[in-house]
Protein backbone atom coordinates (compact mmCIF):
# COMPACT_ATOMS: atom_id res chain seq x y z
CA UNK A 1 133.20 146.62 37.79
CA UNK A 2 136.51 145.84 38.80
CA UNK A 3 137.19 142.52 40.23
CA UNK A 4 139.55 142.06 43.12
CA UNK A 5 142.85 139.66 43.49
CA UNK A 6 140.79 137.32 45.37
CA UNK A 7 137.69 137.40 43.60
CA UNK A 8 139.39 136.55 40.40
CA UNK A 9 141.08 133.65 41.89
CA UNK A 10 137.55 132.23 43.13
CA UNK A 11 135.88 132.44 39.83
CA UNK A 12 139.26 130.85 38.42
CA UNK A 13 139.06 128.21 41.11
CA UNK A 14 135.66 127.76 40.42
CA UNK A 15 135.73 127.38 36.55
CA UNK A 16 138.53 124.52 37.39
CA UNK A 17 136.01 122.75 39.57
CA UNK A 18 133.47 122.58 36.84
CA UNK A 19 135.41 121.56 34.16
CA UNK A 20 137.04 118.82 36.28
CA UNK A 21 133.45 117.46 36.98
CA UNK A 22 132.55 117.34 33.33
CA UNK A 23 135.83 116.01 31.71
CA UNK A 24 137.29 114.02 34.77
CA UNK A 25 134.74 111.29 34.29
CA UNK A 26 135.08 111.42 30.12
CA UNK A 27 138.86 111.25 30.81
CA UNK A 28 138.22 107.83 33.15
CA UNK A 29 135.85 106.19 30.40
CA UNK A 30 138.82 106.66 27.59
CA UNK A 31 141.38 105.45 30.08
CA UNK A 32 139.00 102.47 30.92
CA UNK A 33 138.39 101.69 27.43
CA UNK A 34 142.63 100.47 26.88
CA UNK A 35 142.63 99.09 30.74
CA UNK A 36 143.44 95.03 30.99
CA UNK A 37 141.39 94.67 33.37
CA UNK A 38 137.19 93.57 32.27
CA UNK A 39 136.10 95.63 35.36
CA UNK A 40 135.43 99.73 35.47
CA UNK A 41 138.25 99.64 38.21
CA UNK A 42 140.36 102.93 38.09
CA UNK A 43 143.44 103.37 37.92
CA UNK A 44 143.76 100.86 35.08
CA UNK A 45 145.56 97.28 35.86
CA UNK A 46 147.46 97.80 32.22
CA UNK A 47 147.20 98.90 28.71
CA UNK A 48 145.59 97.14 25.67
CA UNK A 49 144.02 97.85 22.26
CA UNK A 50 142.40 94.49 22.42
CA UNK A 51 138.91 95.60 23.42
CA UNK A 52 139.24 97.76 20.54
CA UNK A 53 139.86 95.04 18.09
CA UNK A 54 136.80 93.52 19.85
CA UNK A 55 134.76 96.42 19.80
CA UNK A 56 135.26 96.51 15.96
CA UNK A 57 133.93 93.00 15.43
CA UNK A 58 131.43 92.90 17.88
CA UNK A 59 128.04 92.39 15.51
CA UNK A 60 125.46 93.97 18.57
CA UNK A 61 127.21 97.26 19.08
CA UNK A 62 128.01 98.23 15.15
CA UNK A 63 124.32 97.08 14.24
CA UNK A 64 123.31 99.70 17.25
CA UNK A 65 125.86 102.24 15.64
CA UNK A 66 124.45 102.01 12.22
CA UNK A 67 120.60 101.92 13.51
CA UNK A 68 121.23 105.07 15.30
CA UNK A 69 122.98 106.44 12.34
CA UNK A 70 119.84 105.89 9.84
CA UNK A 71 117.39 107.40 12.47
CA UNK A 72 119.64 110.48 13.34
CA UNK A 73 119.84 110.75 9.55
CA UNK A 74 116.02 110.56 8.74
CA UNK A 75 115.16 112.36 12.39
CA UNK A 76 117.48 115.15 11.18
CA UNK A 77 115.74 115.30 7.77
CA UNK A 78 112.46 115.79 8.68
CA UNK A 79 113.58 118.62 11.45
CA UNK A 80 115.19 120.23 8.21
CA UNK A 81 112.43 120.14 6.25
CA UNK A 82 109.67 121.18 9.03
CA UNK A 83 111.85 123.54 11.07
CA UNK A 84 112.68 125.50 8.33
CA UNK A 85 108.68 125.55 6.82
CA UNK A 86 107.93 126.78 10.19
CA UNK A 87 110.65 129.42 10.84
CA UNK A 88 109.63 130.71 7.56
CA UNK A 89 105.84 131.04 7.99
CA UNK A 90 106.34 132.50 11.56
CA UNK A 91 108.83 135.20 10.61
CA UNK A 92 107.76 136.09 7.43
CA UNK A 93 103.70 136.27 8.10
CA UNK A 94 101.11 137.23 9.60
CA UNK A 95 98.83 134.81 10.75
CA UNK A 96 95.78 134.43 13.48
CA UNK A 97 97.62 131.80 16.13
CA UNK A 98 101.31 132.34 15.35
CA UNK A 99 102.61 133.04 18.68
CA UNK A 100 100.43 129.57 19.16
CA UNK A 101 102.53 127.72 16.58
CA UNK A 102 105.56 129.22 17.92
CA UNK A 103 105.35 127.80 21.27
CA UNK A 104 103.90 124.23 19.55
CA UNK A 105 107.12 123.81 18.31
CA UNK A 106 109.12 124.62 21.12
CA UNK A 107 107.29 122.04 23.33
CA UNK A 108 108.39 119.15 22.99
CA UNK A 109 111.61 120.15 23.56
CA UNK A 110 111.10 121.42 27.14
CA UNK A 111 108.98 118.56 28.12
CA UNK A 112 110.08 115.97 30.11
CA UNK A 113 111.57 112.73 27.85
CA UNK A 114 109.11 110.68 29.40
CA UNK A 115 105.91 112.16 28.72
CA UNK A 116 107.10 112.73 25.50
CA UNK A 117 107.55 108.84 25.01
CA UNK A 118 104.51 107.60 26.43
CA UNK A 119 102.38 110.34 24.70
CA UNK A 120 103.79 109.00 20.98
CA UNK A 121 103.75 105.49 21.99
CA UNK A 122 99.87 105.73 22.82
CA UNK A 123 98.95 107.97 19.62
CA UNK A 124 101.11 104.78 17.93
CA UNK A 125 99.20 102.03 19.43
CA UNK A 126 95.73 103.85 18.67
CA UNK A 127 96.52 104.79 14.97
CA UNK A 128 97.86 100.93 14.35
CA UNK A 129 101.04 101.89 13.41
CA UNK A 130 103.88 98.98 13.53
CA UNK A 131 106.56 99.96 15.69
CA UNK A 132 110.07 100.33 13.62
CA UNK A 133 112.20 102.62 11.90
CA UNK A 134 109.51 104.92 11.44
CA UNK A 135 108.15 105.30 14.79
CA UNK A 136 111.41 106.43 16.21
CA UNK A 137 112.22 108.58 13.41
CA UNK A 138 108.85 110.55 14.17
CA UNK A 139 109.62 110.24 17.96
CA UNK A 140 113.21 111.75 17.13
CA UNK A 141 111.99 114.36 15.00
CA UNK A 142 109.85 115.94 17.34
CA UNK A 143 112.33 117.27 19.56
CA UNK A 144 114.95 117.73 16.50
CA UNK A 145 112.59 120.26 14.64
CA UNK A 146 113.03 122.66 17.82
CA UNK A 147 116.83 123.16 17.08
CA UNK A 148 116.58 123.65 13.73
CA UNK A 149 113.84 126.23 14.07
CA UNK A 150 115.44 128.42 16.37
CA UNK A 151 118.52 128.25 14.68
CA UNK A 152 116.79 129.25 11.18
CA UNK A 153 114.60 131.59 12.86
CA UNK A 154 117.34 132.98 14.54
CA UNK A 155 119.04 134.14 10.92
CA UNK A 156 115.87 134.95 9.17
CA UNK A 157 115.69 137.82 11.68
CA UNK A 158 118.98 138.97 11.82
CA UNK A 159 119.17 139.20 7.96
CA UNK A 160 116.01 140.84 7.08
CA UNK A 161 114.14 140.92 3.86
CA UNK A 162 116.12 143.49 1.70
CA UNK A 163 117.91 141.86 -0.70
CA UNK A 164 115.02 139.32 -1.13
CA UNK A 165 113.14 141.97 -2.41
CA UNK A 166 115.93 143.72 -4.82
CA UNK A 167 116.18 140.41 -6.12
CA UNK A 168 112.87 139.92 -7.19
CA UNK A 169 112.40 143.88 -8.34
CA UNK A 170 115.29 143.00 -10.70
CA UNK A 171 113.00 140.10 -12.50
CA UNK A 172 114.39 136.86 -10.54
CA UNK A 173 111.61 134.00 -9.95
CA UNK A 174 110.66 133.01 -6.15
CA UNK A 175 112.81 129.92 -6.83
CA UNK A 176 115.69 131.88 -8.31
CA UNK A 177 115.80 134.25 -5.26
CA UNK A 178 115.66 131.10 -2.93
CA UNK A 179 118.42 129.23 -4.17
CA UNK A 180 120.75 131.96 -5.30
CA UNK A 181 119.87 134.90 -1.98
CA UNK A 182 118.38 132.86 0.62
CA UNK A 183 119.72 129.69 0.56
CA UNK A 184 123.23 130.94 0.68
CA UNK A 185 122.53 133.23 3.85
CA UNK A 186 121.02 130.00 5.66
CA UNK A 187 123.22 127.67 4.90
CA UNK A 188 125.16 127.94 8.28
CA UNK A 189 122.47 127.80 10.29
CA UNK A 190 120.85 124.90 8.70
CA UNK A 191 123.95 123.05 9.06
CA UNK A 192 124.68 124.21 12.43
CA UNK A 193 121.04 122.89 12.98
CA UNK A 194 121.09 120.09 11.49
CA UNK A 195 124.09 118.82 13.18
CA UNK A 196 122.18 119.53 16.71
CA UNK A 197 119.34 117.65 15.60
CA UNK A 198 121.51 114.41 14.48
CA UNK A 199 123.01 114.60 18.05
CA UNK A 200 120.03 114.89 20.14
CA UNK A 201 118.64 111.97 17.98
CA UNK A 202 121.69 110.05 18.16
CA UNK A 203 122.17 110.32 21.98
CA UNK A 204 118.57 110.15 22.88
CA UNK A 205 117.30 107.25 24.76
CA UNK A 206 113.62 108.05 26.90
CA UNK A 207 111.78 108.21 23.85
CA UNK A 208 113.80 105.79 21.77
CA UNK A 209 112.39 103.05 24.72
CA UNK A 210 108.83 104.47 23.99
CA UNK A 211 109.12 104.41 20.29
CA UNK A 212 111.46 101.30 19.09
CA UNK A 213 110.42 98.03 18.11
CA UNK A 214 111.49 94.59 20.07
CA UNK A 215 115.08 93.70 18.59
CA UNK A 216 115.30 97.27 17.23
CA UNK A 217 117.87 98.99 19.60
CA UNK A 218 119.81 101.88 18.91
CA UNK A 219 123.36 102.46 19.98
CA UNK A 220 122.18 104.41 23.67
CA UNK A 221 120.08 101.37 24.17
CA UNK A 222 122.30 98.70 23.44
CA UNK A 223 124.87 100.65 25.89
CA UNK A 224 122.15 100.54 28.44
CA UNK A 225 121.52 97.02 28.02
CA UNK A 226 125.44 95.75 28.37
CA UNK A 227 126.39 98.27 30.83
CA UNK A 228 126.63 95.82 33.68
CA UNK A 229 127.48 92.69 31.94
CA UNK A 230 131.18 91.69 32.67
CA UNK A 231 131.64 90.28 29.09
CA UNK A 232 130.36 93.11 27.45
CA UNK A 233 132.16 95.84 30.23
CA UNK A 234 135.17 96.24 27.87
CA UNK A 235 133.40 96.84 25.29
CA UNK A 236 131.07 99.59 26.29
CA UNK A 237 133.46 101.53 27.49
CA UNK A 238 135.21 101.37 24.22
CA UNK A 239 132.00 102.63 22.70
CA UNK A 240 131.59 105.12 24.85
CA UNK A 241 135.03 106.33 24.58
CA UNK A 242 134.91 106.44 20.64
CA UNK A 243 131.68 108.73 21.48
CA UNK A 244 133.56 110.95 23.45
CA UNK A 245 136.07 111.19 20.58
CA UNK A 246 133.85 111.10 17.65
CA UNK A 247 131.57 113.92 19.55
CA UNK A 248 134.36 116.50 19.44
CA UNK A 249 134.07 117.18 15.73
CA UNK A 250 130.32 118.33 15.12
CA UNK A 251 130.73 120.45 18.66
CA UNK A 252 133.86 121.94 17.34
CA UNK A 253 131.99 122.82 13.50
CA UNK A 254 128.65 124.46 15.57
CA UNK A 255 130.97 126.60 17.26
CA UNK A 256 132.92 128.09 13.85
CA UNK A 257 129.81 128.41 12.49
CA UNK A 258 128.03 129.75 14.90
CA UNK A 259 131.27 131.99 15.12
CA UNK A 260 130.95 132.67 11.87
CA UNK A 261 127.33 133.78 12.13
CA UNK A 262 128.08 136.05 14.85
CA UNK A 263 130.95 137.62 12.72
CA UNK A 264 128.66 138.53 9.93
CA UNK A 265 130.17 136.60 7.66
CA UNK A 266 126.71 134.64 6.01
């Protein structure tokens, strides 16, 4: 179907509208972050890298950044190894329930944050297990497992069994066919994957609240928590600015390999 003059225009005018919503506000909070002035007042009063400097030595936020770091890092782990044990055993048998397990994994994804949190923090506080590190890891890792699944499942269909099997008709070992004909076709979506799952862990916060420990606060918490203090104004949106830039680099590797899967190239 042919589109007319107008028509075209609209959807033009219309795709401008919806990436000014999305990137207008990001734009402010970078702008923000150099502005004189300790307020979120727009257009900024002046320029200044001195919240930056501040940023860099303030103790709260880079304890935050390097808690979130470690549980996005063990979160994304786990998702690794259980997404992929999963996406295997579902694609490549037969089993009474699988359809079952499928959906079971996809879950927790698609339910709401909340119910999510309070679900863990009761099976927690019945099982007598010490809120910390590990607590939020688990709570992390039960959304992150969905994104890795689909995105290994996703490849284990597309590249079939075939040259599984001429490797092992030619005398390799299970292992030997794993590491030198598997692996190698799901490496891109494991790291596509993987990356996912460190950002939904790093950016999560519902379940984080559920899950944490007092004095344990990742760097979404901490943000919540200083959002409205004046002191601390400056240097939240400094944070959240260096979010915004340090986001761009994982979104742009997903999409060239997720480019590259699409391509053919494995």
């Amino acid at each position: 179907m042919i589109l007319s003059a107008r028509a075209r225009l609209a959807l033009r005018l219309a795709m401008v509208l919806g990436l000014a919503v999305i990137y207008v506000p990001l734009l402010v909070v970078v702008l923000n972050s150099f502005n004189t002035s300790r307020t979120f007042g727009f257009p900024p009063s002046g320029l200044t890298l001195e919240w930056w400097r501040r940023t860099v030595s303030n103790g709260g936020a880079v304890s935050a950044l390097w808690t979130s770091v470690k549980v996005g890092l063990g979160a994304t782990v786990v998702a690794l190894v259980l997404g992929t044990a999963v996406a295997f055993a579902v694609q490549r048998y037969r089993f009474f329930g699988r359809d079952v397990v499928s959906l079971l994994v996809i879950l927790p994804i698609a339910l709401p944050g909340i119910v999510t949190g309070i679900a863990l923090n009761s099976a927690f506080r019945t099982g007598g297990i010490p809120f910390g590190y590990l607590t939020v890891i688990v709570g992390h890792a039960t959304f992150c497992i969905v994104v890795v699944y689909n995105n290994v499942l996703a490849r284990l269909r597309r590249v079939g069994t075939s040259l599984e099997e001429a490797s092992m008709d030619l005398g390799a070992t299970t292992f030997q066919t794993f590491r030198l004909v598997t692996f190698p076709q799901l490496r891109s979506a494991l790291l596509a994957g993987g990356l996912l799952a460190f950002a939904l862990s790093f950016d999560e916060i519902i379940v984080t609240t559920f899950t944490t420990a007092p004095g344990l606060r990742t760097l979404p918490l901490w943000i919540f928590d200083n959002l409205f203090r004046p002191n601390q104004a400056p240097v939240v949106n400094v944070v959240a600015a260096a979010l915004v830039l340090a986001s761009l680099l994982p979104i742009w590797a997903v999409q060239r390999l997720s480019g590259d899967a699409s391509g053919g190239r494995l």
